[in-house]
N, C-alpha and C. Protein backbone atom coordinates (compact mmCIF):
# COMPACT_ATOMS: atom_id res chain seq x y z
N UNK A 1 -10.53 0.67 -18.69
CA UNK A 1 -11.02 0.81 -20.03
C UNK A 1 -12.48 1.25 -20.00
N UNK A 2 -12.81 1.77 -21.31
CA UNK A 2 -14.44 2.33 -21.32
C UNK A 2 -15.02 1.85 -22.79
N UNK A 3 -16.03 1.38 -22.58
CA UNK A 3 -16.63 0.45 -23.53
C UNK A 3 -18.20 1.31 -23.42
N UNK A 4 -18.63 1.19 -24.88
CA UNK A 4 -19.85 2.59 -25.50
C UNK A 4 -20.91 1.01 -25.93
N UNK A 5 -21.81 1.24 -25.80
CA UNK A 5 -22.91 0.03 -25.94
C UNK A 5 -23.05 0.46 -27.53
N UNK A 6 -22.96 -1.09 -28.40
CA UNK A 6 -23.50 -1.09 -29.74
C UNK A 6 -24.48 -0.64 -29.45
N UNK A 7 -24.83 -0.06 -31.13
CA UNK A 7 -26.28 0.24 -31.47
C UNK A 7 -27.33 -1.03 -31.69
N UNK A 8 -28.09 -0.66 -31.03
CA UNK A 8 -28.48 -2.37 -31.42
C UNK A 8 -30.72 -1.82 -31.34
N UNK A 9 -31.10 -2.03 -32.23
CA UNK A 9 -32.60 -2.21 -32.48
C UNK A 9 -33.44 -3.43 -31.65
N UNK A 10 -33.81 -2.47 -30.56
CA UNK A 10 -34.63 -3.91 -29.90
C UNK A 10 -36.40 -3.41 -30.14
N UNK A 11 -36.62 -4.63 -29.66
CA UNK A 11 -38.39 -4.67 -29.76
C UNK A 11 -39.18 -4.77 -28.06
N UNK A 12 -39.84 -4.15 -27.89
CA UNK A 12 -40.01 -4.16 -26.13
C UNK A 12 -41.67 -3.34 -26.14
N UNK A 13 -42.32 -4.14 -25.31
CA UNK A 13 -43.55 -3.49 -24.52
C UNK A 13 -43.65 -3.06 -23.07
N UNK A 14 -44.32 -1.66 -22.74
CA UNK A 14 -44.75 -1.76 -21.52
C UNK A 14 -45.83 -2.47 -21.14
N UNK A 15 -45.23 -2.76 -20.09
CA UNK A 15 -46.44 -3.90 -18.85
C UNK A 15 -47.11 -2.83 -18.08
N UNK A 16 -48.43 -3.65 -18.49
CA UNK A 16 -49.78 -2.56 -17.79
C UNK A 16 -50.83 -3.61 -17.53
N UNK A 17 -50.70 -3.30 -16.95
CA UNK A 17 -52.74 -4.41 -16.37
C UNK A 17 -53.26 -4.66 -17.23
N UNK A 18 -53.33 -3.53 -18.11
CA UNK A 18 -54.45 -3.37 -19.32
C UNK A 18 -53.83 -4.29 -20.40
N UNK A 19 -52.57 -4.67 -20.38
CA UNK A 19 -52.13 -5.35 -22.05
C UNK A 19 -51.49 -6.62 -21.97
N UNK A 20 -52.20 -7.41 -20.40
CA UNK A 20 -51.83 -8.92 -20.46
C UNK A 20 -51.62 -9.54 -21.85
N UNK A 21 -52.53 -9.80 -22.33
CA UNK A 21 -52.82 -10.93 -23.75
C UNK A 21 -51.43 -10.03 -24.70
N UNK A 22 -51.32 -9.03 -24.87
CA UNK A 22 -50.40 -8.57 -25.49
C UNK A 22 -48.97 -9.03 -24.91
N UNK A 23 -49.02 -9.03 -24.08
CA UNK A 23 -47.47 -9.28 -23.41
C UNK A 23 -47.27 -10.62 -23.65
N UNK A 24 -48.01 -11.57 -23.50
CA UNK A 24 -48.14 -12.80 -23.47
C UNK A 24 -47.71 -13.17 -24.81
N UNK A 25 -48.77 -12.56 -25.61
CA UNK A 25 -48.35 -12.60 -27.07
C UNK A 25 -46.82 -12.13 -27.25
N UNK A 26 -46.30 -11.20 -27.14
CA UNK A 26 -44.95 -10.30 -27.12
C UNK A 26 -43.74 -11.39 -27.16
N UNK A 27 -43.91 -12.13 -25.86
CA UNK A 27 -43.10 -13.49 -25.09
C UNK A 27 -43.09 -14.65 -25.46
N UNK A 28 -44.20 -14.91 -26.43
CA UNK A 28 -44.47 -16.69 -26.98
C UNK A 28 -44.96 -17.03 -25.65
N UNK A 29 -45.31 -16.50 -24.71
CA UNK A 29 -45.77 -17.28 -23.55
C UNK A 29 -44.37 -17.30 -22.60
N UNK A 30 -43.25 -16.14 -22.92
CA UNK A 30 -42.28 -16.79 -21.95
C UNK A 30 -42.52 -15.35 -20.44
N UNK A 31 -43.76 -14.73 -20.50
CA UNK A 31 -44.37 -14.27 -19.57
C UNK A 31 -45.19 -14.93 -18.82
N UNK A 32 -45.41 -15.18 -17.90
CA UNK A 32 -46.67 -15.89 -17.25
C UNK A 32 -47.20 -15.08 -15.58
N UNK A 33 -47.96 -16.32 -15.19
CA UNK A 33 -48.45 -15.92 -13.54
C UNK A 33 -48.41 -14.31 -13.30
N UNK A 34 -49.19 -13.63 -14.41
CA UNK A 34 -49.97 -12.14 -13.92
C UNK A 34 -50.39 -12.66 -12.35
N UNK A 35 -50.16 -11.55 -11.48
CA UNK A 35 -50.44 -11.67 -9.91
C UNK A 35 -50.90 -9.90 -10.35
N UNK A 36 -52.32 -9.91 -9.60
CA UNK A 36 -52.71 -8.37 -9.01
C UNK A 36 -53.31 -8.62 -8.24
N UNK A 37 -52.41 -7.67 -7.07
CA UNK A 37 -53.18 -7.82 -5.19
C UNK A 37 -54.47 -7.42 -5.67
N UNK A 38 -55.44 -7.74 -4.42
CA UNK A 38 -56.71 -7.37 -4.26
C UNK A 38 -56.55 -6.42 -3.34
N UNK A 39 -55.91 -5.12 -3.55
CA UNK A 39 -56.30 -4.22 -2.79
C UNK A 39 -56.27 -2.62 -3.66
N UNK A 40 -56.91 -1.77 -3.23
CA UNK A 40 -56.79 -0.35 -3.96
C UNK A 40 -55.61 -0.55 -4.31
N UNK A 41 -55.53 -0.14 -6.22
CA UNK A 41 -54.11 0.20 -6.84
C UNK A 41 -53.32 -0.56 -6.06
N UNK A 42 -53.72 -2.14 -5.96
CA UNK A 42 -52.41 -3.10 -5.68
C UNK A 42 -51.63 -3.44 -7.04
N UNK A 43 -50.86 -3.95 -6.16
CA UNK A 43 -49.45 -3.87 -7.23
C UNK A 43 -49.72 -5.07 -8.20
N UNK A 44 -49.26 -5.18 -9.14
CA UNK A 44 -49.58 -5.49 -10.56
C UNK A 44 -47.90 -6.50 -10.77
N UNK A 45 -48.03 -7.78 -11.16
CA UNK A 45 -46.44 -8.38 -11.60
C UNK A 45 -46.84 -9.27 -12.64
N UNK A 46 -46.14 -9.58 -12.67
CA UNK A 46 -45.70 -11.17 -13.58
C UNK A 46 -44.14 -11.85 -13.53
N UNK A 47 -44.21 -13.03 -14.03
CA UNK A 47 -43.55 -13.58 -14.10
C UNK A 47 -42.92 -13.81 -15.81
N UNK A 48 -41.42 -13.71 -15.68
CA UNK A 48 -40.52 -14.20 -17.10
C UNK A 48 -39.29 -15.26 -16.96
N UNK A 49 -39.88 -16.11 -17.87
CA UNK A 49 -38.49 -16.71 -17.91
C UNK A 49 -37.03 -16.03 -18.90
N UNK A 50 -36.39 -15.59 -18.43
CA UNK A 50 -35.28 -15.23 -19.05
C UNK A 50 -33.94 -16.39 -19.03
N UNK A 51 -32.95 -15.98 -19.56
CA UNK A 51 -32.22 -16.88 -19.85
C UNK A 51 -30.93 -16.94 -18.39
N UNK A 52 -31.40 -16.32 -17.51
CA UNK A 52 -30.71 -16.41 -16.31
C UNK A 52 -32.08 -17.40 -15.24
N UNK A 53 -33.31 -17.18 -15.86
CA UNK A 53 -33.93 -17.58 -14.41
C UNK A 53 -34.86 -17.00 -14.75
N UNK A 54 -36.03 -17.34 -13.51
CA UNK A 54 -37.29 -16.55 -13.50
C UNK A 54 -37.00 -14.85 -13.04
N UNK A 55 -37.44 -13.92 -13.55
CA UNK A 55 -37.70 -12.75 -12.94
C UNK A 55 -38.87 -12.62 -13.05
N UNK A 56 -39.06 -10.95 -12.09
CA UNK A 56 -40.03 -10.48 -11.99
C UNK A 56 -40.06 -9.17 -12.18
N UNK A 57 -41.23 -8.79 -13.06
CA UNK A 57 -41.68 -7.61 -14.37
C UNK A 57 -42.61 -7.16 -13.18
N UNK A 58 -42.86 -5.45 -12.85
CA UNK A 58 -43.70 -4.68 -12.28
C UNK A 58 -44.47 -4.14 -13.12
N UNK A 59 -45.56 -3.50 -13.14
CA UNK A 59 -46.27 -3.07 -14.15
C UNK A 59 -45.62 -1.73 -14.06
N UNK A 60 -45.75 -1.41 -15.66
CA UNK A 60 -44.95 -0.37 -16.16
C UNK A 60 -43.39 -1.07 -16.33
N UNK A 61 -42.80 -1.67 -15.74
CA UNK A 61 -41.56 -2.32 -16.15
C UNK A 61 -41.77 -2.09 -18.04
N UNK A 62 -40.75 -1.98 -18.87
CA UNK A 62 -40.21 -2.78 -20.44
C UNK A 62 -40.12 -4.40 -20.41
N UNK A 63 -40.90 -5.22 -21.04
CA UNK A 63 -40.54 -6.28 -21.48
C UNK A 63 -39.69 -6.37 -22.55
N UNK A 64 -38.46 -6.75 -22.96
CA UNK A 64 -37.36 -6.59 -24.05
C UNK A 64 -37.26 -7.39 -24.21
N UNK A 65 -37.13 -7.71 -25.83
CA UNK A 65 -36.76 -8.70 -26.63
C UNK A 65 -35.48 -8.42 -27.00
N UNK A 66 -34.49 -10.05 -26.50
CA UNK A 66 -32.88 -9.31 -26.67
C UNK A 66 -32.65 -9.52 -28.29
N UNK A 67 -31.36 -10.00 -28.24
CA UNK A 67 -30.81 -9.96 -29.52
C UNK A 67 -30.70 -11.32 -29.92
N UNK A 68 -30.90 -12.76 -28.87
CA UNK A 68 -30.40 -13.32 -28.92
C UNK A 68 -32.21 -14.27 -28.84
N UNK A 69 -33.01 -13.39 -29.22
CA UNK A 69 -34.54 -13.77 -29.00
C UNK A 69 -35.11 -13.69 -27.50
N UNK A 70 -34.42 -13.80 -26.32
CA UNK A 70 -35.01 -14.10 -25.08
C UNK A 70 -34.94 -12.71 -24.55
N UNK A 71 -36.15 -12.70 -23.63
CA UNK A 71 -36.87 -11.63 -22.83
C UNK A 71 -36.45 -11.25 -21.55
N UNK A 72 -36.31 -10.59 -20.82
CA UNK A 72 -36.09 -9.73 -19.89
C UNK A 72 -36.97 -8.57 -19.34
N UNK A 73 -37.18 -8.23 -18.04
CA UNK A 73 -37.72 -6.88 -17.69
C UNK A 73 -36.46 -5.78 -17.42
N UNK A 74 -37.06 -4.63 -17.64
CA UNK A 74 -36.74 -3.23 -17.59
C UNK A 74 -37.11 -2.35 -16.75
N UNK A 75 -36.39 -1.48 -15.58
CA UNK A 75 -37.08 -0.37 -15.02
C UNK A 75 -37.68 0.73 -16.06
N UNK A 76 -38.45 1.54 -15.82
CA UNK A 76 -38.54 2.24 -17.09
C UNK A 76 -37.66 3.31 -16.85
N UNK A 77 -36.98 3.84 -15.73
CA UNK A 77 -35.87 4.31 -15.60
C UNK A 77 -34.58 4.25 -16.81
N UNK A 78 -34.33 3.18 -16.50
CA UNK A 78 -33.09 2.76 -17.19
C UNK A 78 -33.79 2.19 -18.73
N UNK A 79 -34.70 1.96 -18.95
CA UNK A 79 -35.11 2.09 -20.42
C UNK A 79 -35.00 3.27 -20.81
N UNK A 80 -35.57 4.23 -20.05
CA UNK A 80 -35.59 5.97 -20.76
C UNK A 80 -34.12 5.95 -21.34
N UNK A 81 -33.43 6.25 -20.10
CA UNK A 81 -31.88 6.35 -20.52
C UNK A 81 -31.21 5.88 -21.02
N UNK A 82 -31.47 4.26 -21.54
CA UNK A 82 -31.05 3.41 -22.62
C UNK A 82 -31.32 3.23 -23.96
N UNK A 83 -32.47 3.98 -24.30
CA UNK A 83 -33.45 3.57 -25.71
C UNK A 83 -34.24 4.46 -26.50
N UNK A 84 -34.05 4.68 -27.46
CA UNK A 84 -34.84 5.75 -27.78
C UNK A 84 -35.90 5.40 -29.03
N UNK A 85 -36.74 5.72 -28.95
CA UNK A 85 -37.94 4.98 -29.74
C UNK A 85 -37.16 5.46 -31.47
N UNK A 86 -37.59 4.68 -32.60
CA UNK A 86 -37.35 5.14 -33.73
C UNK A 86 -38.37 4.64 -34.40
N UNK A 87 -38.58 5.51 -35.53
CA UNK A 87 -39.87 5.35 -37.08
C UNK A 87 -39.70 3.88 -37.37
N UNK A 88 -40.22 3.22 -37.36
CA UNK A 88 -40.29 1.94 -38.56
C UNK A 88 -41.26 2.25 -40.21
C-alpha cells in the first residue's frame, strides 16, 4: 500500500549559534545544553527532549513543533523536501 502525508501546518526554527534564546524560547525550554566546540567553526548542538527521548539538533538542523505540541530536530535536507514555507 502507499500512503500520501496529510497536509498538516507546522511551526519550526532553524538552529544557528546566533538564535539560542530564540530556540529556547521556540521549545518552552524543551531545548537545552547548547554545546559549541572550542575550535575553528566547531560544531554547534543542543540538546531536545522529544517524546521518544533526548535527541540531538546540529546547527542548521529545523526545530519542529509537532501536532501533538512536542519538538523534534530536522535535517534541513529532509525539511526542504518535506515543507514548504506559506504567507501567514
Amino acid at each position: 500500500m502507499k500512503y500520501r502525508k496529510k497536509p498538516v501546518e507546522i511551526e519550526a526554527v532553524q538552529f544557528r549559534r546566533d538564535n539560542w534564546e530564540e530556540i529556547v524560547s521556540f521549545t518552552d525550554a524543551a531545548a537545552d545544553c547548547l554545546t559549541i566546540e572550542k575550535c575553528s567553526k566547531g560544531e554547534c548542538t543542543c540538546r531536545i527532549s522529544t517524546l521518544e527521548g533526548n535527541m540531538i539538533a546540529s546547527e542548521f538542523d529545523y526545530i519542529i513543533k509537532g501536532v501533538q505540541g512536542e519538538f523534534y530536530p530536522c535535517k534541513p535536507d529532509i525539511f526542504e523536501q518535506t515543507y514548504e514555507r506559506i504567507e501567514s
